[in-house]
C-alpha atoms as a PDB file:
ATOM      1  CA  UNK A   1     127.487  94.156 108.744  1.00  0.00           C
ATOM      2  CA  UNK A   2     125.182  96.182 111.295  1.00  0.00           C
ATOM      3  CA  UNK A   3     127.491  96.797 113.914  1.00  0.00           C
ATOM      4  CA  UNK A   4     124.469  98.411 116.211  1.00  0.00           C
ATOM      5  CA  UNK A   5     122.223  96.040 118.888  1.00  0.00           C
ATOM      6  CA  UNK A   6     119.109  96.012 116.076  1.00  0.00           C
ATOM      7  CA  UNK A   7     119.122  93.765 113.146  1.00  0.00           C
ATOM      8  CA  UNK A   8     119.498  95.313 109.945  1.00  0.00           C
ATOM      9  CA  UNK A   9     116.411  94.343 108.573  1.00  0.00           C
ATOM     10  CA  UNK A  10     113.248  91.227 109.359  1.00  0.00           C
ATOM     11  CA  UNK A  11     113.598  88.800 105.994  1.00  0.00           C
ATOM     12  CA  UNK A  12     110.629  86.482 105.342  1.00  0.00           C
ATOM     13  CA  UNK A  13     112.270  84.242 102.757  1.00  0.00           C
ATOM     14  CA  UNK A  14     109.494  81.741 100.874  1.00  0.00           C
ATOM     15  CA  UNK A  15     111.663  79.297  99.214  1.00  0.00           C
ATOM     16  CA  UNK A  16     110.891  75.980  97.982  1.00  0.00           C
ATOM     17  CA  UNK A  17     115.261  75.338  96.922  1.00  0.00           C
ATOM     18  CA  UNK A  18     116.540  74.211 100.108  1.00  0.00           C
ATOM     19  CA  UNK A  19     120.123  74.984  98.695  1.00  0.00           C
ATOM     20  CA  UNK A  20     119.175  78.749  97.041  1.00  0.00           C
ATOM     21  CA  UNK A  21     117.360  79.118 100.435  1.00  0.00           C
ATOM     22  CA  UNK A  22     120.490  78.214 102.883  1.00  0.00           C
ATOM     23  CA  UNK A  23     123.228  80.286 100.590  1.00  0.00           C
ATOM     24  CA  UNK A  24     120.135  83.256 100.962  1.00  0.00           C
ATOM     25  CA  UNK A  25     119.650  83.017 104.653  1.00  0.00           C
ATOM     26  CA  UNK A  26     123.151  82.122 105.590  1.00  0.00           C
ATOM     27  CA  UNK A  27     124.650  85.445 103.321  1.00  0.00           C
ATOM     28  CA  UNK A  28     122.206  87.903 104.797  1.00  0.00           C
ATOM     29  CA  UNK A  29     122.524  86.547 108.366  1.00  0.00           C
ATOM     30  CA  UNK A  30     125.779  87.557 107.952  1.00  0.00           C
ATOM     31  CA  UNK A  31     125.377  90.970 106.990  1.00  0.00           C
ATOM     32  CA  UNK A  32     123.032  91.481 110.202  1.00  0.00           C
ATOM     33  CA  UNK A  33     119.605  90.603 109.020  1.00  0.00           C
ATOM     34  CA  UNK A  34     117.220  88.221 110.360  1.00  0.00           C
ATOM     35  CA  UNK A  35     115.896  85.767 108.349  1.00  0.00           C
ATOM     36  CA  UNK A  36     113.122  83.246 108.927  1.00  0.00           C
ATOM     37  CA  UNK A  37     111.582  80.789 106.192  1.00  0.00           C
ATOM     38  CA  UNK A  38     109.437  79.005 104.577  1.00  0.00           C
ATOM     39  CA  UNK A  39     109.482  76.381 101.856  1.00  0.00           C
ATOM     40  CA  UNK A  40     105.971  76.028 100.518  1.00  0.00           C
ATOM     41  CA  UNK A  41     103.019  78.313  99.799  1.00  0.00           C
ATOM     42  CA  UNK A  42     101.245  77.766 102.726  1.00  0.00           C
ATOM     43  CA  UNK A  43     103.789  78.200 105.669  1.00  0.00           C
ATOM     44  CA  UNK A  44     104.946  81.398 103.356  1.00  0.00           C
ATOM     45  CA  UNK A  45     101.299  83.094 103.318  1.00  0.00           C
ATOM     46  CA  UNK A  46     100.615  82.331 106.873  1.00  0.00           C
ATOM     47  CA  UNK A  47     104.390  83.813 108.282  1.00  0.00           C
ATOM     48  CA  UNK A  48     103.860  86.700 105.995  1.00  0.00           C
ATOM     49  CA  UNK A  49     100.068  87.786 107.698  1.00  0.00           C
ATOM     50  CA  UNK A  50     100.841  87.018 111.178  1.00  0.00           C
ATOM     51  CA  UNK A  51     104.104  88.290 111.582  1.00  0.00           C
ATOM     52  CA  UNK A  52     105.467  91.663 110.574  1.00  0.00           C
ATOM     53  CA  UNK A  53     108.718  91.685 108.089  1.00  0.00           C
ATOM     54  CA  UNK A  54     110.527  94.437 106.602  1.00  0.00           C
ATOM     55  CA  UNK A  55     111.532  92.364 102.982  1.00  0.00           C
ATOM     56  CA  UNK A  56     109.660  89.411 101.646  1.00  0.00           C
ATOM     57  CA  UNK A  57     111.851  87.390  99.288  1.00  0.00           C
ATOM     58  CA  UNK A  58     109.363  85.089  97.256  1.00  0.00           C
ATOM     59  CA  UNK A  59     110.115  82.653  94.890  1.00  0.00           C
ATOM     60  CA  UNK A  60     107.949  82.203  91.906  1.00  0.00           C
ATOM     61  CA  UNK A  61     107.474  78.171  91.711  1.00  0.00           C
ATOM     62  CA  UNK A  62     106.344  76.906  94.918  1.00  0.00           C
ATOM     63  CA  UNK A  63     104.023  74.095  96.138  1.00  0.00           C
ATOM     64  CA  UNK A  64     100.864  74.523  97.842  1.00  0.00           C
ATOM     65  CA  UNK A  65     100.397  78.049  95.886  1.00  0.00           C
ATOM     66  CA  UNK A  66     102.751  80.262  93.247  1.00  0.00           C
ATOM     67  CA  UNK A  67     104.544  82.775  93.888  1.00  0.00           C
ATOM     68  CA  UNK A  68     101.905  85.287  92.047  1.00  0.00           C
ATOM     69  CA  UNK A  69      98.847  83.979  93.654  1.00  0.00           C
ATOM     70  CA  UNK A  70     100.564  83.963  97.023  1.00  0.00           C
ATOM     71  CA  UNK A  71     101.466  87.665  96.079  1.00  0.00           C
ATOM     72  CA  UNK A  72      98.000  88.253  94.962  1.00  0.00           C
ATOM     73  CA  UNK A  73      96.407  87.646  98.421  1.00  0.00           C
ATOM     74  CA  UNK A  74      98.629  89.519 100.318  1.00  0.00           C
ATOM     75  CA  UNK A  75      98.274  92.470  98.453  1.00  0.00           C
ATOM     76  CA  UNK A  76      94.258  92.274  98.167  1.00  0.00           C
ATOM     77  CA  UNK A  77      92.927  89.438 100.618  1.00  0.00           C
ATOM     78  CA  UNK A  78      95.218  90.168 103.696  1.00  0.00           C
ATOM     79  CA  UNK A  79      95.816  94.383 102.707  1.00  0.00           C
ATOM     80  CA  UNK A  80      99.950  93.681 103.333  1.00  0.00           C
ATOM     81  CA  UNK A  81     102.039  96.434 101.971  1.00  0.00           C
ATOM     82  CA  UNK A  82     105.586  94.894 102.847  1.00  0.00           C
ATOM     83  CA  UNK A  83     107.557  95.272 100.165  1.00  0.00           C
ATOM     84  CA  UNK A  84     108.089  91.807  97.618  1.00  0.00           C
ATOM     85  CA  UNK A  85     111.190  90.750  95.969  1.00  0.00           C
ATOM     86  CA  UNK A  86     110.683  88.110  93.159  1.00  0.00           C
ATOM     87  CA  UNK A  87     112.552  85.729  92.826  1.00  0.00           C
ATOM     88  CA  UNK A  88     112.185  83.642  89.210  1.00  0.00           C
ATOM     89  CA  UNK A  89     113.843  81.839  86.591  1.00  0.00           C
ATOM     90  CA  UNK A  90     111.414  83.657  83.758  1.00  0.00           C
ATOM     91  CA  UNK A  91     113.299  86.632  82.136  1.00  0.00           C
ATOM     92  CA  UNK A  92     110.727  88.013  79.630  1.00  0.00           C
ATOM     93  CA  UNK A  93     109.258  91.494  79.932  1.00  0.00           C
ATOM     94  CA  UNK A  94     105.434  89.774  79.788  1.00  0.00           C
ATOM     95  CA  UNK A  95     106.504  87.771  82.677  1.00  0.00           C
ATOM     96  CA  UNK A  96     107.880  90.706  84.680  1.00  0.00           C
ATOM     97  CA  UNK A  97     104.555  92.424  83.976  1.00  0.00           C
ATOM     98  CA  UNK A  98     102.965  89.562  85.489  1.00  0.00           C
ATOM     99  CA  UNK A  99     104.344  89.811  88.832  1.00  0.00           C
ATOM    100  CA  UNK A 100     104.859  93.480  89.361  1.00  0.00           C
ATOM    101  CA  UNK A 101     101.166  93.528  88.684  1.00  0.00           C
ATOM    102  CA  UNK A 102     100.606  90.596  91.494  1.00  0.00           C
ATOM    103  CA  UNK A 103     102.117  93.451  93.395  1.00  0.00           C
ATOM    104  CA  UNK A 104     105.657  92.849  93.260  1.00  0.00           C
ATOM    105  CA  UNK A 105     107.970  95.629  94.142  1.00  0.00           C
ATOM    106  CA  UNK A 106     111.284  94.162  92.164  1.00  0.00           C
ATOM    107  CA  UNK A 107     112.055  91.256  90.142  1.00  0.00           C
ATOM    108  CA  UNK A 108     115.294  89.524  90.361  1.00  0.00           C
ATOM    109  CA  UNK A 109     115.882  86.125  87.480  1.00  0.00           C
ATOM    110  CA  UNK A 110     117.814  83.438  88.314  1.00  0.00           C
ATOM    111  CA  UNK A 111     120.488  82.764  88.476  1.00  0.00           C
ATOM    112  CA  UNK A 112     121.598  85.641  90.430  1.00  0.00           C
ATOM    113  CA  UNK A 113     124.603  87.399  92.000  1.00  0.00           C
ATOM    114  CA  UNK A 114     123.614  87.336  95.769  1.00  0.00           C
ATOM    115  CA  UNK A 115     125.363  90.487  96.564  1.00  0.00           C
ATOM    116  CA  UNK A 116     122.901  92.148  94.091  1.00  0.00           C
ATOM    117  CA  UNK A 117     119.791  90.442  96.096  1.00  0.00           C
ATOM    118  CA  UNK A 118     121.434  92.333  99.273  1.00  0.00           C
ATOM    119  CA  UNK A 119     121.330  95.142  97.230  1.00  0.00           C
ATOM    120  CA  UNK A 120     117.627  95.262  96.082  1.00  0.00           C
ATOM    121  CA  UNK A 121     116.877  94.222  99.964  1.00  0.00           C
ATOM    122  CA  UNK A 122     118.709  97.087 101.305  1.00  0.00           C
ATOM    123  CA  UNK A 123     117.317  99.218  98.710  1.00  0.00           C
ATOM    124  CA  UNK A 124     113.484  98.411  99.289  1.00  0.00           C
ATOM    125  CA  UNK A 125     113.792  98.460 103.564  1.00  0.00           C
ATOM    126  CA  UNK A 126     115.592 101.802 102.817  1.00  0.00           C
ATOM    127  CA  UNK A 127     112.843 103.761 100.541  1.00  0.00           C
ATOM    128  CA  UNK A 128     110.357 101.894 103.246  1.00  0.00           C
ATOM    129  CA  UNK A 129     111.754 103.268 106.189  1.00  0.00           C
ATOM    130  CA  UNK A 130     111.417 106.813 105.172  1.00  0.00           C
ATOM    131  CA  UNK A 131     109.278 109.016 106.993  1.00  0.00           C
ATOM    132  CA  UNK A 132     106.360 109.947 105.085  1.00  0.00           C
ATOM    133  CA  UNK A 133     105.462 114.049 105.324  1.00  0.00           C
ATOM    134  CA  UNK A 134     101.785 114.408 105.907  1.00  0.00           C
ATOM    135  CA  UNK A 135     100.127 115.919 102.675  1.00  0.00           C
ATOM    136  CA  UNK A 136      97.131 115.182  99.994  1.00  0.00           C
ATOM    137  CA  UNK A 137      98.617 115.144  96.610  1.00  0.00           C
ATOM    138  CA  UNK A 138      96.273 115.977  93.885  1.00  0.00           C
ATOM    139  CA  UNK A 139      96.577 116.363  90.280  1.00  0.00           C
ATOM    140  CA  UNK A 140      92.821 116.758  88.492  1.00  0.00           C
ATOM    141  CA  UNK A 141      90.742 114.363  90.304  1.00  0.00           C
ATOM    142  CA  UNK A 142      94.059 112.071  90.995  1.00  0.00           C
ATOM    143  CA  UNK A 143      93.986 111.900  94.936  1.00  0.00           C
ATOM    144  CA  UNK A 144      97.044 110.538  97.008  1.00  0.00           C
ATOM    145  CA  UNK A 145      96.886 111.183 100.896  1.00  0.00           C
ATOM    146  CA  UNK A 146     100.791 110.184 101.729  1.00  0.00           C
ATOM    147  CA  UNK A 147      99.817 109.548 105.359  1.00  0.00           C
ATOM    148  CA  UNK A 148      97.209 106.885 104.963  1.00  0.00           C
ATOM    149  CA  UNK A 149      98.402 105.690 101.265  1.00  0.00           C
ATOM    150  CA  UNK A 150      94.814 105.932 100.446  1.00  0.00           C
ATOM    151  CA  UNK A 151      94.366 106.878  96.499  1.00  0.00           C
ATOM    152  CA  UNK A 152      91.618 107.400  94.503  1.00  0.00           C
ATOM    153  CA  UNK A 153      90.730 109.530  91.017  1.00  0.00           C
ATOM    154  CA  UNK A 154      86.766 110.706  90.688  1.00  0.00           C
ATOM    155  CA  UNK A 155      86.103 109.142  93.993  1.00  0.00           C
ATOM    156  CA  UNK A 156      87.005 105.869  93.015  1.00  0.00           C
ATOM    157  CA  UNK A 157      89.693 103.787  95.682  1.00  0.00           C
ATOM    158  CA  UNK A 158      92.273 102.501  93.733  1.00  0.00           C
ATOM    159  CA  UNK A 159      94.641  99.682  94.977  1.00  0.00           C
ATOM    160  CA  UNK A 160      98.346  99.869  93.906  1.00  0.00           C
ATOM    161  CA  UNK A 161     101.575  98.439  95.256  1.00  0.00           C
ATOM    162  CA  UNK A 162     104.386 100.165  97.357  1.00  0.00           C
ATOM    163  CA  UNK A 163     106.185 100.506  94.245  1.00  0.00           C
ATOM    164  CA  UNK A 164     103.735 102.380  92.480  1.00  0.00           C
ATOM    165  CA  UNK A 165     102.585 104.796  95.340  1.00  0.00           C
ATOM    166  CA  UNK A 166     106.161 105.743  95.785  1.00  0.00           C
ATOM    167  CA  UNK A 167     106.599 106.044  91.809  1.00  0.00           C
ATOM    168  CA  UNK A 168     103.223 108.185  91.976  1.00  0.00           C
ATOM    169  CA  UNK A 169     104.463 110.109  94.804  1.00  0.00           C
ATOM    170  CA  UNK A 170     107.597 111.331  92.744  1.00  0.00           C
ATOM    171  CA  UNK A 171     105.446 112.370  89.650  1.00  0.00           C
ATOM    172  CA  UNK A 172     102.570 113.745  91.467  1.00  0.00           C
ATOM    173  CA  UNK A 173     105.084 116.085  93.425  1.00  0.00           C
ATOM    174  CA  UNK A 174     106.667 116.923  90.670  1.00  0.00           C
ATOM    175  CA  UNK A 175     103.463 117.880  88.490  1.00  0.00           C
ATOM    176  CA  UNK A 176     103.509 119.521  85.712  1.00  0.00           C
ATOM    177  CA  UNK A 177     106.888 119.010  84.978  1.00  0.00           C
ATOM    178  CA  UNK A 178     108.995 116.027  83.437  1.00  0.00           C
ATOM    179  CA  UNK A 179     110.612 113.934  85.319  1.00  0.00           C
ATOM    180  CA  UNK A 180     113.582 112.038  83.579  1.00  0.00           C
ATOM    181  CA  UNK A 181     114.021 108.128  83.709  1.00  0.00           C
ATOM    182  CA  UNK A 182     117.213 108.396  85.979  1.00  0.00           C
ATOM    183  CA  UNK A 183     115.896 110.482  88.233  1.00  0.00           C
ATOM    184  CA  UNK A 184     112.522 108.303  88.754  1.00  0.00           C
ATOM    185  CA  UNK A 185     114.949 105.206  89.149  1.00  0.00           C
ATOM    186  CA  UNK A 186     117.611 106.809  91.439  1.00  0.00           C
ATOM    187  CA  UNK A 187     114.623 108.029  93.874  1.00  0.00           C
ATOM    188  CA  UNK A 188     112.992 104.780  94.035  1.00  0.00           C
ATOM    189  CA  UNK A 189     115.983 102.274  94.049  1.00  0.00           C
ATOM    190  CA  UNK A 190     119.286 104.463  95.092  1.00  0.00           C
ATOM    191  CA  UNK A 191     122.185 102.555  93.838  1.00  0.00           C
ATOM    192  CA  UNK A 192     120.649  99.425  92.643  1.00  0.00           C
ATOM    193  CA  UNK A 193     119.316 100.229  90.005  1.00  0.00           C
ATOM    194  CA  UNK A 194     117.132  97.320  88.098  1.00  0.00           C
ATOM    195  CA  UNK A 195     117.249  96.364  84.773  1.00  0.00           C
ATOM    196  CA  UNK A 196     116.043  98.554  81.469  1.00  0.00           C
ATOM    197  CA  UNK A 197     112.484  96.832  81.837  1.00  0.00           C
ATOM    198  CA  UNK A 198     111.717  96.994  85.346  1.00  0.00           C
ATOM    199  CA  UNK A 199     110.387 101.285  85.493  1.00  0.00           C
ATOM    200  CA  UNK A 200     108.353 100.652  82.394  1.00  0.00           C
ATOM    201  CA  UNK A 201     106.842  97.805  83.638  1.00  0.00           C
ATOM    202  CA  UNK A 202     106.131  99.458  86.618  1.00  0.00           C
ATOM    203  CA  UNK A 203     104.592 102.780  84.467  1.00  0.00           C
ATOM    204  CA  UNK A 204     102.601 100.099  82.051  1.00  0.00           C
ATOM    205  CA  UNK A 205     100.423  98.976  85.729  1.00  0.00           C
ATOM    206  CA  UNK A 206     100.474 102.373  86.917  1.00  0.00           C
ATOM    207  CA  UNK A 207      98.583 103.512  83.517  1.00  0.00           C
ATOM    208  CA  UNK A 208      96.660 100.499  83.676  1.00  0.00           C
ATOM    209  CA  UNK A 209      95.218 101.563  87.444  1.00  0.00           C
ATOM    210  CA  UNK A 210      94.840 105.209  87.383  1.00  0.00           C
ATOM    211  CA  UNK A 211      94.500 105.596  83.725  1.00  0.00           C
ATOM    212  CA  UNK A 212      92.796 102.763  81.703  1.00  0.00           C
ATOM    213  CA  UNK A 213      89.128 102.929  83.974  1.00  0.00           C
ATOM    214  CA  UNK A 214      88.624 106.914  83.070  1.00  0.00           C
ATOM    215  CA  UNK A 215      88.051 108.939  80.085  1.00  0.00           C
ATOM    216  CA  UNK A 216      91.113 111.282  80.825  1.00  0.00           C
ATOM    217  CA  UNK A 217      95.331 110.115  80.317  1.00  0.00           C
ATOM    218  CA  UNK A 218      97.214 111.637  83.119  1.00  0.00           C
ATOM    219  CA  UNK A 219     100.266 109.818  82.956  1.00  0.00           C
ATOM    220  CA  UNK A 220     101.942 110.887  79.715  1.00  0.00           C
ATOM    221  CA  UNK A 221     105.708 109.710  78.158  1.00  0.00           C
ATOM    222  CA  UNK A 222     107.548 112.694  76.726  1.00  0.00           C
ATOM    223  CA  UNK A 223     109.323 110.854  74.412  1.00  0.00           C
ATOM    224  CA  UNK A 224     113.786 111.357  74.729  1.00  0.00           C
ATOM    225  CA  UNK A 225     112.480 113.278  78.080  1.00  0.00           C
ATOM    226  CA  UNK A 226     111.069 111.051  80.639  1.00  0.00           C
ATOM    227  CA  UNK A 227     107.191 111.513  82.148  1.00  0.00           C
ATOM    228  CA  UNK A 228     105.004 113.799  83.719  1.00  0.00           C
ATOM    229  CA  UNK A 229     101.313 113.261  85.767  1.00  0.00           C
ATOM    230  CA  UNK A 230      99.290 116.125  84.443  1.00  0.00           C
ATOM    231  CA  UNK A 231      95.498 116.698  83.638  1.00  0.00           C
ATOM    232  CA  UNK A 232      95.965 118.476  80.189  1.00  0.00           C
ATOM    233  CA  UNK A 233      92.370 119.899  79.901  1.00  0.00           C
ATOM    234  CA  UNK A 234      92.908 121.328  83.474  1.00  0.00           C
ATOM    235  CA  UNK A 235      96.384 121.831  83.952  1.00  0.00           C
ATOM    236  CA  UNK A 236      96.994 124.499  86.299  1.00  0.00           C
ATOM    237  CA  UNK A 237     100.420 126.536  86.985  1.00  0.00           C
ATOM    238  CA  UNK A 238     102.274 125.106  90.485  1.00  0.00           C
ATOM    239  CA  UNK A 239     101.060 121.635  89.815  1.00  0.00           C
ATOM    240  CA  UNK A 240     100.099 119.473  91.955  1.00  0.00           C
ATOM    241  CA  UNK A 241      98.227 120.920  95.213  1.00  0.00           C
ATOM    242  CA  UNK A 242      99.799 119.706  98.765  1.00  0.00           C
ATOM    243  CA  UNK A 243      97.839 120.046 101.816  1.00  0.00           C
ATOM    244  CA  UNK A 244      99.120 119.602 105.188  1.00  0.00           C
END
């Protein structure tokens, strides 16, 4: 419980299961967070723009608009960045792929322990609350200015979630050199760590946005190792250049 004046963290929860919704909101009220709600995809969409949260919990199935769609226009109609939990009662790797690349930060299936949910909360108002150093990351003509989140490769603006920029971050810091699996996940998620799929889901968009449109791999997987963010035709000793 937060035992100081502030509220440990704003929830939006979008919920259409009045029951999963009041065990949600009545556990993390509890443990000093504030929750408010919505049961449909429209109230949910509308709460999420107008209002500023720290967490979004959003359930997959909903009336009025899914889960993905709803996550869809946040990310690229309304330009939202607050991090997504998904909720969801579809467990296969295709379908986490699905809504990590709606924009998604974690994925949690139903049913679910709710002390883990707290978890993931606390984990993704934690690595958002950091303060961001002011530098422009490159690595070839991979841009990443850590103060405005603005990224682009060859000029190009690319749109990724908070997820990604902060999995980015790590490698493009890090550049030329490997960075192992547990490392990646233990900088990103601290203690709750997510399930064997949810990184390399989370890799397979990031290739697919700063990788698939160009003629050059950057993100590689040293297999038994972990990965590294390198331009291999250009690759220059020190790595990746940080200004500011």
């Amino acid at each position: 419980m937060n035992t100081r004046d502030e509220p440990a963290g704003l929830i939006l929860l979008i919920e259409d299961n009045r029951a999963i919704a009041e065990m949600v909101g009545e556990f993390l009220e509890r443990r000093g967070y504030v929750v408010d709600y919505a049961g449909d995809g429209v109230t949910g969409p509308h709460l999420a723009v107008s209002q500023s949260f720290d967490v979004i919990v959003l359930d997959l199935m909903l009336p009025g608009m899914d889960g993905l769609d709803l996550c869809r226009k946040l990310r690229q109609d309304a330009k939202k960045s607050t991090p997504v939990l998904m909720l969801t009662a579809r467990d296969t790797l295709q379908d986490k792929l699905t809504g990590l690349d709606a924009g998604a930060d974690d994925y949690l299936v139903k049913p679910f322990e709710i002390r883990e949910l707290e978890a993931r909360v606390r984990a993704l108002i934690r690595r958002d609350r950091r303060q961001v150093s002011t530098e422009v990351l490159r690595v070839g003509d991979l841009v990443l200015d850590t103060a405005t989140l603005r990224l682009m490769r060859a000029g190009q603006d690319l749109q990724i979630s908070p997820i990604g920029l902060k999995l980015l971050g790590i490698l493009m810091r890090e550049s030329p050199r490997v960075v192992s699996r547990q490392d990646i996940e233990r900088e990103i998620w601290g203690d709750a760590l997510p399930d064997s799929d949810t990184l390399r889901s989370h890799l397979y968009n990031l290739r697919k946005i700063i990788d698939k449109p160009f003629q050059r791999p950057l993100l590689h997987t040293i297999h038994s190792a972990g990965y590294r963010l390198a331009d291999l035709d250009h690759e220059v000793a020190g790595g990746a250049q940080q200004i500011g």
